[in-house]
Each structure stands twice: as structure tokens, then as C-alpha cells.
PDB file of N, CA and C in Angstrom:
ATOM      1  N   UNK A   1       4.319  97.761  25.579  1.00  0.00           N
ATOM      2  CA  UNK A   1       4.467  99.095  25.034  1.00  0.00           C
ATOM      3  C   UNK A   1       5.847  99.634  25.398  1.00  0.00           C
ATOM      4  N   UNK A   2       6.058 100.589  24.719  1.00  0.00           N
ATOM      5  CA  UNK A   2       7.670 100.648  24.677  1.00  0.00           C
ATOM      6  C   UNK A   2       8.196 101.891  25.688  1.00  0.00           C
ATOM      7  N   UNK A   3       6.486 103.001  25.631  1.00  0.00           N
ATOM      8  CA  UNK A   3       6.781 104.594  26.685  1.00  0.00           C
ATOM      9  C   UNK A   3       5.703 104.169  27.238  1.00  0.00           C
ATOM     10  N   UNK A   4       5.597 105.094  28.645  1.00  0.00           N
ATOM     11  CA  UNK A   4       4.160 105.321  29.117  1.00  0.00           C
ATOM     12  C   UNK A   4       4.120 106.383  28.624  1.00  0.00           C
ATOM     13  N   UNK A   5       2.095 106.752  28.852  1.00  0.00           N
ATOM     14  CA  UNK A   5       1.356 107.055  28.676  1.00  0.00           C
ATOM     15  C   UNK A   5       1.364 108.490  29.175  1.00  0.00           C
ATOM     16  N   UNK A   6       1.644 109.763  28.651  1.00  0.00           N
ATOM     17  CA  UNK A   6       1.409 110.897  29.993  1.00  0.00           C
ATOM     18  C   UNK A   6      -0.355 111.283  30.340  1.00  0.00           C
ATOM     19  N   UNK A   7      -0.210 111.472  32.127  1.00  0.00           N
ATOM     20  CA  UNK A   7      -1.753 110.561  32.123  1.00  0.00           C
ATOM     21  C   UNK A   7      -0.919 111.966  33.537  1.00  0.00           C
ATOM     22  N   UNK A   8      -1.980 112.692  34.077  1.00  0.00           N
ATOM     23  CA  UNK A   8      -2.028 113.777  34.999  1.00  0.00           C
ATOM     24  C   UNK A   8      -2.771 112.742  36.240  1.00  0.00           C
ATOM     25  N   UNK A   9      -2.286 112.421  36.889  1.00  0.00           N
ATOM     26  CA  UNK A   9      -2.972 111.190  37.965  1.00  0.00           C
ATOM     27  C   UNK A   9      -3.303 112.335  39.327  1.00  0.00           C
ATOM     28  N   UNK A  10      -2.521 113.359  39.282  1.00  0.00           N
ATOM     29  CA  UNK A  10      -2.650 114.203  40.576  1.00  0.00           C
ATOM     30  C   UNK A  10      -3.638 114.972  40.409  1.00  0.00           C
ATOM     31  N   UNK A  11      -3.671 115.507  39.153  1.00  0.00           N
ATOM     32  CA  UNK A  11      -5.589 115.905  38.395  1.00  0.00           C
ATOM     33  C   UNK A  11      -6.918 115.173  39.263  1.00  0.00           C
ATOM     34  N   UNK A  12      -5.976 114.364  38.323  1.00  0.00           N
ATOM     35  CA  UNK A  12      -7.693 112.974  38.408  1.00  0.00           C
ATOM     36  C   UNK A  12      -8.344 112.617  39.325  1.00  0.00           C
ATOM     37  N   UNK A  13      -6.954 112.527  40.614  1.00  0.00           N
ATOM     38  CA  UNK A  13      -7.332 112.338  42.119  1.00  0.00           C
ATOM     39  C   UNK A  13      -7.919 113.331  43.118  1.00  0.00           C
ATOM     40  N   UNK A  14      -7.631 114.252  42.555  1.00  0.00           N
ATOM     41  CA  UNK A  14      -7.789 115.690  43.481  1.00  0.00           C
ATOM     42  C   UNK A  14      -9.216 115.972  42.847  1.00  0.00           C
ATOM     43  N   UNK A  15      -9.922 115.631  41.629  1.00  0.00           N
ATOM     44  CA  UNK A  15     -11.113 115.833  40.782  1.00  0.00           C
ATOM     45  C   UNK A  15     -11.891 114.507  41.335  1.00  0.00           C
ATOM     46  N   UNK A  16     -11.687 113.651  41.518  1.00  0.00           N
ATOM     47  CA  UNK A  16     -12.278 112.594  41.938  1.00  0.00           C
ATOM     48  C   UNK A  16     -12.852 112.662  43.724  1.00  0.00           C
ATOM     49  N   UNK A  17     -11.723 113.297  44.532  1.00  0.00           N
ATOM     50  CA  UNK A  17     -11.748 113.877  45.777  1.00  0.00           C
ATOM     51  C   UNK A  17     -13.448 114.600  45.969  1.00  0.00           C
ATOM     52  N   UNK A  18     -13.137 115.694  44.871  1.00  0.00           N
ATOM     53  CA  UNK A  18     -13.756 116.561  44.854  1.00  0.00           C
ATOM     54  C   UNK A  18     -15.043 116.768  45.015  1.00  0.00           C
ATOM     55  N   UNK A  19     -15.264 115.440  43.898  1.00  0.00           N
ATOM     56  CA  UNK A  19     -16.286 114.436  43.794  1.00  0.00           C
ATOM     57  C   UNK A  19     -17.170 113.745  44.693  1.00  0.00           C
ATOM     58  N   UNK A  20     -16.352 113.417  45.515  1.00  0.00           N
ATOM     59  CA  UNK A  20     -16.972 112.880  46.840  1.00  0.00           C
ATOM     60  C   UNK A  20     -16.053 111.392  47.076  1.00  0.00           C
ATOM     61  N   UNK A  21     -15.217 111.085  46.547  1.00  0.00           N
ATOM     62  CA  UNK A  21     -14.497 109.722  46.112  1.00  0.00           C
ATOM     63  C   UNK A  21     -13.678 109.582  47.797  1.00  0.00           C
ATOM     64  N   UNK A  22     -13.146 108.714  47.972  1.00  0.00           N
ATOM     65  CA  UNK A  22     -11.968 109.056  48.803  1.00  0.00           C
ATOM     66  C   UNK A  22     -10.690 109.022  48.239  1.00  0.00           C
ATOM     67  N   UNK A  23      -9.585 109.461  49.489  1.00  0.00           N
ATOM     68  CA  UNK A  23      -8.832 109.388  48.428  1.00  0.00           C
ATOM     69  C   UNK A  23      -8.152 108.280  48.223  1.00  0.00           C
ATOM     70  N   UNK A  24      -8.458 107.009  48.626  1.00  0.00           N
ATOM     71  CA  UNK A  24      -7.830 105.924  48.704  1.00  0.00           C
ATOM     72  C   UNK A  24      -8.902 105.161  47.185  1.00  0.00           C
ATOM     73  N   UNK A  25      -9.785 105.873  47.118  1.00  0.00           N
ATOM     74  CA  UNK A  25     -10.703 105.325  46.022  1.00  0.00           C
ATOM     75  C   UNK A  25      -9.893 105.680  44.726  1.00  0.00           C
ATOM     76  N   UNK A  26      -9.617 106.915  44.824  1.00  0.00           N
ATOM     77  CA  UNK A  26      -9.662 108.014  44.016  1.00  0.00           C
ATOM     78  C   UNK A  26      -8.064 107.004  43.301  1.00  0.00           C
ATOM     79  N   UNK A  27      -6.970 107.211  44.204  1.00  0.00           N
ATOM     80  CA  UNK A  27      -5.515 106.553  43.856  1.00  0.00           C
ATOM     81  C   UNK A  27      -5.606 105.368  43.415  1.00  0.00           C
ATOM     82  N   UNK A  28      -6.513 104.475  43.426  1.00  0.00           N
ATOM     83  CA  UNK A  28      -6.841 103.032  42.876  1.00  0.00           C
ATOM     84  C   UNK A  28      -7.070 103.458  41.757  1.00  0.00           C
ATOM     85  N   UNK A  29      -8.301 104.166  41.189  1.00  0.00           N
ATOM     86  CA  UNK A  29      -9.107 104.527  40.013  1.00  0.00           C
ATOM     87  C   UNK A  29      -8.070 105.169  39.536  1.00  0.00           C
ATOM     88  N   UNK A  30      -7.456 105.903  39.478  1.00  0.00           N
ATOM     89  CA  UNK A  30      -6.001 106.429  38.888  1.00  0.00           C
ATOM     90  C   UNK A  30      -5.213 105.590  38.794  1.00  0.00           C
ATOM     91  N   UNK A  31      -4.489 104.570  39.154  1.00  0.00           N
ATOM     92  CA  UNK A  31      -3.993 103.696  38.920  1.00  0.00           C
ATOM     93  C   UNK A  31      -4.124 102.739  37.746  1.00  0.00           C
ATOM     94  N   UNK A  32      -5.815 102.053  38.104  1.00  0.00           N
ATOM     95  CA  UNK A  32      -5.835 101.370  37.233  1.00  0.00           C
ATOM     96  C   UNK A  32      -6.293 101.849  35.608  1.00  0.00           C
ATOM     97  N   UNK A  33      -6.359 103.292  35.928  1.00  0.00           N
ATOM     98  CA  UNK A  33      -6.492 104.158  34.613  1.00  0.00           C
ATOM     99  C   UNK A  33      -5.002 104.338  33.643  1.00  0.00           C
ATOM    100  N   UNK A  34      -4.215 104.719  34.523  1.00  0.00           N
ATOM    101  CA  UNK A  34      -3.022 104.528  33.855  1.00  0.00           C
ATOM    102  C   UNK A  34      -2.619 102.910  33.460  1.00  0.00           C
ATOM    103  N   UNK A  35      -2.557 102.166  34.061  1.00  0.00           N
ATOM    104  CA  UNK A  35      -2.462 100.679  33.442  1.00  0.00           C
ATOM    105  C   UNK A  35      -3.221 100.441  32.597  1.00  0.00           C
ATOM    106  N   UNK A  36      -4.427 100.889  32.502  1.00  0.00           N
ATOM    107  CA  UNK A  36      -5.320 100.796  31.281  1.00  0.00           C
ATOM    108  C   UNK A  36      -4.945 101.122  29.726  1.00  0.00           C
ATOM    109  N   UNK A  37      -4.762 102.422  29.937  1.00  0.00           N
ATOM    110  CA  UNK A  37      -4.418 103.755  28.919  1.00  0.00           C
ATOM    111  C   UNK A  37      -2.682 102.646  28.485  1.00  0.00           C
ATOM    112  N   UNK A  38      -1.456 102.591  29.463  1.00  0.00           N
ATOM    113  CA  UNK A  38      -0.550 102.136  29.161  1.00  0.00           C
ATOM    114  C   UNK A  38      -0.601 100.894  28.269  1.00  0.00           C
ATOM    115  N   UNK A  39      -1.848 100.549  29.165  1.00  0.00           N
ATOM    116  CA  UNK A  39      -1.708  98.344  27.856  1.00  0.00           C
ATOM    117  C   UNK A  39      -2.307  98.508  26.647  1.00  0.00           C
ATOM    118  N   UNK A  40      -3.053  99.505  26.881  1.00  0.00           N
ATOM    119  CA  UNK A  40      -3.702  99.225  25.465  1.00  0.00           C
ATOM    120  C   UNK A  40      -3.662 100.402  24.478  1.00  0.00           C
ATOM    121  N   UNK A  41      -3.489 101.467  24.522  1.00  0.00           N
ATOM    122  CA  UNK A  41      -3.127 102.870  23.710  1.00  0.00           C
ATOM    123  C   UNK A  41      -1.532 102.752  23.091  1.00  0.00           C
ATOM    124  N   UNK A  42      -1.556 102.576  21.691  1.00  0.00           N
ATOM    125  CA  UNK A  42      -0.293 102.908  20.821  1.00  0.00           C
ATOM    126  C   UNK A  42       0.776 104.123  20.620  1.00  0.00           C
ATOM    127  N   UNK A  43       1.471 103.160  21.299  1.00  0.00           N
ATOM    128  CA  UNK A  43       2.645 104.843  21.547  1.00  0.00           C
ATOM    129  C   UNK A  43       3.093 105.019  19.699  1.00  0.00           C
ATOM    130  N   UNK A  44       4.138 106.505  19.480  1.00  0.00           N
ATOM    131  CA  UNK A  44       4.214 106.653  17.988  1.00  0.00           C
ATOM    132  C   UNK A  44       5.781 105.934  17.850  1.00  0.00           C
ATOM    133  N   UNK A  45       6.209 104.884  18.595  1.00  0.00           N
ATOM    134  CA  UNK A  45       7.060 103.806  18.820  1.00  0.00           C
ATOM    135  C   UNK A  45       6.708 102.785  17.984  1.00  0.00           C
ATOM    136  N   UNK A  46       5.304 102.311  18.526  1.00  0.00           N
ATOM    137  CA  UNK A  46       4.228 101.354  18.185  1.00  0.00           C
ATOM    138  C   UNK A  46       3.836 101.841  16.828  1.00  0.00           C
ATOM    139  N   UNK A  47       3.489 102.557  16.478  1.00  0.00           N
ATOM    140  CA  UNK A  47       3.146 103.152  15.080  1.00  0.00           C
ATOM    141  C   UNK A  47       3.846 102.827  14.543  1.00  0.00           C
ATOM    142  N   UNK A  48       5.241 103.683  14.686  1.00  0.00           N
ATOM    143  CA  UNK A  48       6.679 103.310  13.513  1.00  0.00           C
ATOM    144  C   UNK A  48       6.937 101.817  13.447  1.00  0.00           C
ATOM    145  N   UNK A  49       6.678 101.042  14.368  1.00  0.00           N
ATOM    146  CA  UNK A  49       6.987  99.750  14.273  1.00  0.00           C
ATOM    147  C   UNK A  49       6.654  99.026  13.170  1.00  0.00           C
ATOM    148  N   UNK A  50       4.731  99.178  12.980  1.00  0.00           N
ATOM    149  CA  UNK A  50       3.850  98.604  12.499  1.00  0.00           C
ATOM    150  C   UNK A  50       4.460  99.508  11.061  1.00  0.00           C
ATOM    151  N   UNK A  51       4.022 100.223  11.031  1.00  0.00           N
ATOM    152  CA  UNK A  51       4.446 101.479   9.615  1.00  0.00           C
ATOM    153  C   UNK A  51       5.821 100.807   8.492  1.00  0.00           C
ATOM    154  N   UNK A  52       6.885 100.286   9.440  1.00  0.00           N
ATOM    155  CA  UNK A  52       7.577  99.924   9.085  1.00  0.00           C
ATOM    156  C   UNK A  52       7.441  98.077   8.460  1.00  0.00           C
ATOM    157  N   UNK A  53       7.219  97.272   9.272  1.00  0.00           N
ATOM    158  CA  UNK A  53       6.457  96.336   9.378  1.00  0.00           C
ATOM    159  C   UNK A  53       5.710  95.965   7.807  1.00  0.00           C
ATOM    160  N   UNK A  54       4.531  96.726   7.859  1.00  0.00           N
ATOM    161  CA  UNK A  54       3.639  97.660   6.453  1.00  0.00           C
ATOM    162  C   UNK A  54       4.507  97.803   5.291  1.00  0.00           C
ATOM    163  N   UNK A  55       5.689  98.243   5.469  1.00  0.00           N
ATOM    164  CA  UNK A  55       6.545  98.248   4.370  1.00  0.00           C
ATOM    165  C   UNK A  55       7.418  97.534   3.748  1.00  0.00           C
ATOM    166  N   UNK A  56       7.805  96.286   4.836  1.00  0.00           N
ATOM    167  CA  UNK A  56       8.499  95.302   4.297  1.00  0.00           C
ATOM    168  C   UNK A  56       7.852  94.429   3.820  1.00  0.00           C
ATOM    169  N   UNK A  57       5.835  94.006   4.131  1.00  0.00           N
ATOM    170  CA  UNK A  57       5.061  93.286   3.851  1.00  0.00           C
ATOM    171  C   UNK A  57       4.619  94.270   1.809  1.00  0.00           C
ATOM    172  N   UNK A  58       4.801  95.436   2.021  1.00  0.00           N
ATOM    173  CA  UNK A  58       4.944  95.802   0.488  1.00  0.00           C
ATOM    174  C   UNK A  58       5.871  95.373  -0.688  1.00  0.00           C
ATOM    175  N   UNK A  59       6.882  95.603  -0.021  1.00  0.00           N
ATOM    176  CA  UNK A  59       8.076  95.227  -0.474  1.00  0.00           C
ATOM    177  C   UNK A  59       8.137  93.550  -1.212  1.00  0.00           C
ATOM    178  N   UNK A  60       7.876  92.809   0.045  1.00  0.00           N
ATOM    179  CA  UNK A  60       8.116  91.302  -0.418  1.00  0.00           C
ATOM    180  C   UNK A  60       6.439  90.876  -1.510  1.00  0.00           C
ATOM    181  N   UNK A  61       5.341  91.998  -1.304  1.00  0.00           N
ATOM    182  CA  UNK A  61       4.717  91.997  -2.066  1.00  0.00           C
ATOM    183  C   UNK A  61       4.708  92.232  -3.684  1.00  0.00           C
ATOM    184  N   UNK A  62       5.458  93.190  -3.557  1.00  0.00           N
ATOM    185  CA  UNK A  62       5.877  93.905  -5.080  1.00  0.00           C
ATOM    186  C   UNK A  62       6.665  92.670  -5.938  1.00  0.00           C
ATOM    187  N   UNK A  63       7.936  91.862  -4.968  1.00  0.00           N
ATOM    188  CA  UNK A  63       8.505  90.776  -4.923  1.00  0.00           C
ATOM    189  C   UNK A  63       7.835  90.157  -5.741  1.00  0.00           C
ATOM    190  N   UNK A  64       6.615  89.393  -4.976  1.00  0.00           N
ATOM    191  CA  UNK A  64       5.790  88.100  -5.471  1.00  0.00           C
ATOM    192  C   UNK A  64       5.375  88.834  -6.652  1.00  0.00           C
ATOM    193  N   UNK A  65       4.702  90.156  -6.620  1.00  0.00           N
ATOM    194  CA  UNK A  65       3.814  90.062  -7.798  1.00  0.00           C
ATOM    195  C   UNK A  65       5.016  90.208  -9.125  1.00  0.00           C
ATOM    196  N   UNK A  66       5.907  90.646  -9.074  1.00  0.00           N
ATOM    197  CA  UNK A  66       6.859  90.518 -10.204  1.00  0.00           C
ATOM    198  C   UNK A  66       7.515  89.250 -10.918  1.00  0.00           C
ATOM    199  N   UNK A  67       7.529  88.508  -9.694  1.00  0.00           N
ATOM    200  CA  UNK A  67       7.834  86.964  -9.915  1.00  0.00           C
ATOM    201  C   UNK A  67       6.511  86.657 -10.771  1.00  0.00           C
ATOM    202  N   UNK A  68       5.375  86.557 -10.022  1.00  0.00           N
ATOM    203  CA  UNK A  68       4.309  85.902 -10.545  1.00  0.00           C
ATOM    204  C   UNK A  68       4.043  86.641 -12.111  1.00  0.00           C
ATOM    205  N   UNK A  69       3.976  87.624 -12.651  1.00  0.00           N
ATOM    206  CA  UNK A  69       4.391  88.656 -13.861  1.00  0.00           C
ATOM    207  C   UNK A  69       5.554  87.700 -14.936  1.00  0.00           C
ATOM    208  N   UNK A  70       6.376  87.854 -14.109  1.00  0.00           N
ATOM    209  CA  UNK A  70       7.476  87.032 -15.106  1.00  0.00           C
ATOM    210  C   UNK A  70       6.860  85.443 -15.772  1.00  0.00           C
ATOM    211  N   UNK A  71       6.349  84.440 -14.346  1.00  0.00           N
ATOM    212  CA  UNK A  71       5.553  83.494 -14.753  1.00  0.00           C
ATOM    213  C   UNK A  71       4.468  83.322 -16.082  1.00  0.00           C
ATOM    214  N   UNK A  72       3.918  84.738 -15.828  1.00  0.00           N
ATOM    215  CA  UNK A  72       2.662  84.523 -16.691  1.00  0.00           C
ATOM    216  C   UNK A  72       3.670  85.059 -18.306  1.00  0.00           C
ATOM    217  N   UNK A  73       4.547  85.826 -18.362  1.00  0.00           N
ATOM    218  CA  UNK A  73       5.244  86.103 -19.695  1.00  0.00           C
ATOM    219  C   UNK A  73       5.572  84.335 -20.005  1.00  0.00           C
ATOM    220  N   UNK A  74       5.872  84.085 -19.170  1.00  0.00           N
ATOM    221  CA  UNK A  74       6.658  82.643 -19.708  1.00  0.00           C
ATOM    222  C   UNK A  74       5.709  81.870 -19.811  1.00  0.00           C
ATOM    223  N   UNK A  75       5.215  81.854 -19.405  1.00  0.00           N
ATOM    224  CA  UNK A  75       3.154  81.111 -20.278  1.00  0.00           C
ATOM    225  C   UNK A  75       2.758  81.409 -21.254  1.00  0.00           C
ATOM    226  N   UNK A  76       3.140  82.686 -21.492  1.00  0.00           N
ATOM    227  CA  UNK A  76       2.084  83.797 -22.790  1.00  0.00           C
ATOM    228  C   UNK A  76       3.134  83.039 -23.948  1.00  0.00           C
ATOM    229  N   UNK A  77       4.735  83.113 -23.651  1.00  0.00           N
ATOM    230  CA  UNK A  77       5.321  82.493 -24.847  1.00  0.00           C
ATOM    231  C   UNK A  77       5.262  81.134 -25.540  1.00  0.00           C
ATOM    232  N   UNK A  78       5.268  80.463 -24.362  1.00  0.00           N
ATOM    233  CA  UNK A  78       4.755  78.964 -24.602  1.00  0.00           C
ATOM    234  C   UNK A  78       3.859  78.699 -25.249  1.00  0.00           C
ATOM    235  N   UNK A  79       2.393  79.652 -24.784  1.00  0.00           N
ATOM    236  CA  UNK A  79       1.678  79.648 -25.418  1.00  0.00           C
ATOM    237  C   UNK A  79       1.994  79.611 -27.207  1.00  0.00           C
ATOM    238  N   UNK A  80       2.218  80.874 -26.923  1.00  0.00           N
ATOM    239  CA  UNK A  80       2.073  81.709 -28.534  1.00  0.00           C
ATOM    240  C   UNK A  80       3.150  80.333 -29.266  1.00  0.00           C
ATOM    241  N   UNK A  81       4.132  79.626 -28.819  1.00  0.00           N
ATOM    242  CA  UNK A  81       5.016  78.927 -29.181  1.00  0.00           C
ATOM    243  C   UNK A  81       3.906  77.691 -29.811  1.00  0.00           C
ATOM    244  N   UNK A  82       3.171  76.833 -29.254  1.00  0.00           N
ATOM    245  CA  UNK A  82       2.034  76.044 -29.220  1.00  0.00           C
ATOM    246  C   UNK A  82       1.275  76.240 -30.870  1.00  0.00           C
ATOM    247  N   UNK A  83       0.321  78.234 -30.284  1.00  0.00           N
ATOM    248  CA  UNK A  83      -0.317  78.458 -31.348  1.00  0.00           C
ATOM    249  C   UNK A  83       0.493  78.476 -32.427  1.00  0.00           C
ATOM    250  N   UNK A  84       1.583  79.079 -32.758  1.00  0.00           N
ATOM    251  CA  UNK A  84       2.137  78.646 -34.223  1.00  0.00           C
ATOM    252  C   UNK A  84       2.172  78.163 -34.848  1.00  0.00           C
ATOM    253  N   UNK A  85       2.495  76.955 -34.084  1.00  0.00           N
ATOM    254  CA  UNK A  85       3.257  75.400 -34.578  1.00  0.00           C
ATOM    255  C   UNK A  85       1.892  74.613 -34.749  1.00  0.00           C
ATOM    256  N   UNK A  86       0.957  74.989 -33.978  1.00  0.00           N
ATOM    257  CA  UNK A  86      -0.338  74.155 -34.239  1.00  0.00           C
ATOM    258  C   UNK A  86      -0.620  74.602 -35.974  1.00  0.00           C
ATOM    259  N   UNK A  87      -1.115  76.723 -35.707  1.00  0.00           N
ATOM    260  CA  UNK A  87      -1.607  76.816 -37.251  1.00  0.00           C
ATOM    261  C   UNK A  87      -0.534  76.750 -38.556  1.00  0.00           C
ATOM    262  N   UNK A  88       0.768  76.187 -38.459  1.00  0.00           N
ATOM    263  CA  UNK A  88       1.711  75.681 -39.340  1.00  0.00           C
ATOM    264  C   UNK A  88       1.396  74.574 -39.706  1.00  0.00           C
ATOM    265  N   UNK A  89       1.128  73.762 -38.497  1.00  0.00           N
ATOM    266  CA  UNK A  89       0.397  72.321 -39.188  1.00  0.00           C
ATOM    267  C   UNK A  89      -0.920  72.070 -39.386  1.00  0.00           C
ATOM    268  N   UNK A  90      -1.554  72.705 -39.248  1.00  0.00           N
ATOM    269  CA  UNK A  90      -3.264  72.996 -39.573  1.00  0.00           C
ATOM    270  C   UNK A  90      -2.862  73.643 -41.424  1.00  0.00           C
ATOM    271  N   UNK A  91      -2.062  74.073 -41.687  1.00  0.00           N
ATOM    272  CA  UNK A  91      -2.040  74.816 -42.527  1.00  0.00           C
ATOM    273  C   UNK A  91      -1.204  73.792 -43.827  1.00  0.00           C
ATOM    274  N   UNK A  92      -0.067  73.022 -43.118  1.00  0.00           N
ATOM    275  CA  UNK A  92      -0.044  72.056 -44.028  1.00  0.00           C
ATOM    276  C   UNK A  92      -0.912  70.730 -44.154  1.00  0.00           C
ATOM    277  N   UNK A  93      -1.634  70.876 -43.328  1.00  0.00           N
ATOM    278  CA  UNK A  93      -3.025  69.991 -43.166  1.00  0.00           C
ATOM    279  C   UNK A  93      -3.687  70.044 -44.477  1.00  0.00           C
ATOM    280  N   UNK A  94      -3.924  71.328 -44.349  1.00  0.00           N
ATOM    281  CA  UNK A  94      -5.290  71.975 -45.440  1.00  0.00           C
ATOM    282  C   UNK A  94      -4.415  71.711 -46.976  1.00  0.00           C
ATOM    283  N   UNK A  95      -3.075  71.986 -47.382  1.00  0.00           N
ATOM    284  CA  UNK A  95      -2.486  72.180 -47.820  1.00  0.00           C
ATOM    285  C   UNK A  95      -2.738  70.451 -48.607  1.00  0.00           C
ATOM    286  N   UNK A  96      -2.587  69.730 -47.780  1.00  0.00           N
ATOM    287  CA  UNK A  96      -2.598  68.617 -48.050  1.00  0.00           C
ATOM    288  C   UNK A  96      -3.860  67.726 -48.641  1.00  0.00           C
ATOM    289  N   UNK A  97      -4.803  68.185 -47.964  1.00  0.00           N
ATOM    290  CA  UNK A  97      -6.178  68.135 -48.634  1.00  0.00           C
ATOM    291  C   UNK A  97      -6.409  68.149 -49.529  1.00  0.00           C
ATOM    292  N   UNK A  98      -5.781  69.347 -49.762  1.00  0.00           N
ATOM    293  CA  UNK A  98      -6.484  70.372 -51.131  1.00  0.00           C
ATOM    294  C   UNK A  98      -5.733  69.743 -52.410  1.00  0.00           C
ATOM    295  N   UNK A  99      -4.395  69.022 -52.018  1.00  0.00           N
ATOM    296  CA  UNK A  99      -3.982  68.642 -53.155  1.00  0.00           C
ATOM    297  C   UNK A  99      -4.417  66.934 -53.254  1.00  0.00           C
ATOM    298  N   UNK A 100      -4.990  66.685 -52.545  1.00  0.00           N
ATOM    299  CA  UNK A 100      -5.947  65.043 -52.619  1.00  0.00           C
ATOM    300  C   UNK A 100      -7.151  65.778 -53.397  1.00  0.00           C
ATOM    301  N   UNK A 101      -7.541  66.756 -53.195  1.00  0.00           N
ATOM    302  CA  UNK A 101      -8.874  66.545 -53.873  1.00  0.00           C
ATOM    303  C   UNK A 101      -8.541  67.085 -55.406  1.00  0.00           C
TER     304      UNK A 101
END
């Protein structure tokens, strides 16, 4: 993590005291509360990181899907290139038939 955590430890200990804790209990349990809170709670460091992160994974997304877009145009023409030329010769097919019979 990149900040600590603001974490009132002189609170916690003096409330823990209070409690019946000692205070040698009390400064452990505060301790390992702040190491806790610090390893694992997302500072807004950590946020912007990921946030940012999030946006370059959009980005190279938008990427692919435009590429893959362009792909499928260049299929659709091929295609349509195919169907033409097929019903041109289907058509002098028939054409041909018709003058046998």
C-alpha cells in the first residue's frame, strides 16, 4: 500500500485499558490492528491505480473490438463478392437450359 491507514491507536488503547485489557495487551491489539487495516484496506492511491488500469484495459478493448468490426466488413464483402458471382452463373445456368429445351 502506498499511505497508511489513519487509525487513532491512543483511543483504542486507553478504551481497551478501560476495558479491563492491560496495557501491554491493549498496544499489541493496536498494533496488530493497524497492520491489519494497513495490508489490506485500499488507499484512494490504490483506487486511482486500478481506475486507471480499468481504462487502459477499455481502451485496448475498444481497440480489439474495432479491429474485429473491420474483420467482419471484410467477410460481409467477400461474401456478397461470392453471392453475385454465384447468382450470375446460376443465372447463365438457367439461361442455358432454357435455350436447350
Amino acid at each position: 500500500m502506498s499511505e497508511a491507514i489513519a487509525f487513532d491507536t491512543h483511543r483504542f488503547v486507553k478504551r481497551l485499558t478501560d476495558c479491563g485489557f492491560t496495557e501491554q495487551q491493549a498496544e499489541t491489539l493496536a498494533d496488530e490492528h493497524v497492520a491489519l487495516l494497513n495490508a489490506n484496506l485500499a488507499t484512494k492511491a490504490d483506487v486511482a491505480r486500478i481506475e486507471a488500469g480499468m481504462e487502459t484495459l477499455r481502451q485496448e478493448t475498444r481497440a480489439d473490438i474495432a479491429k474485429v468490426e473491420a474483420r467482419i466488413e471484410t467477410a460481409k464483402s467477400d461474401l456478397m463478392k461470392w453471392l453475385i458471382g454465384l447468382l450470375i452463373a446460376q443465372g447463365g445456368l438457367i439461361v442455358a437450359l432454357v435455350k436447350l429445351l
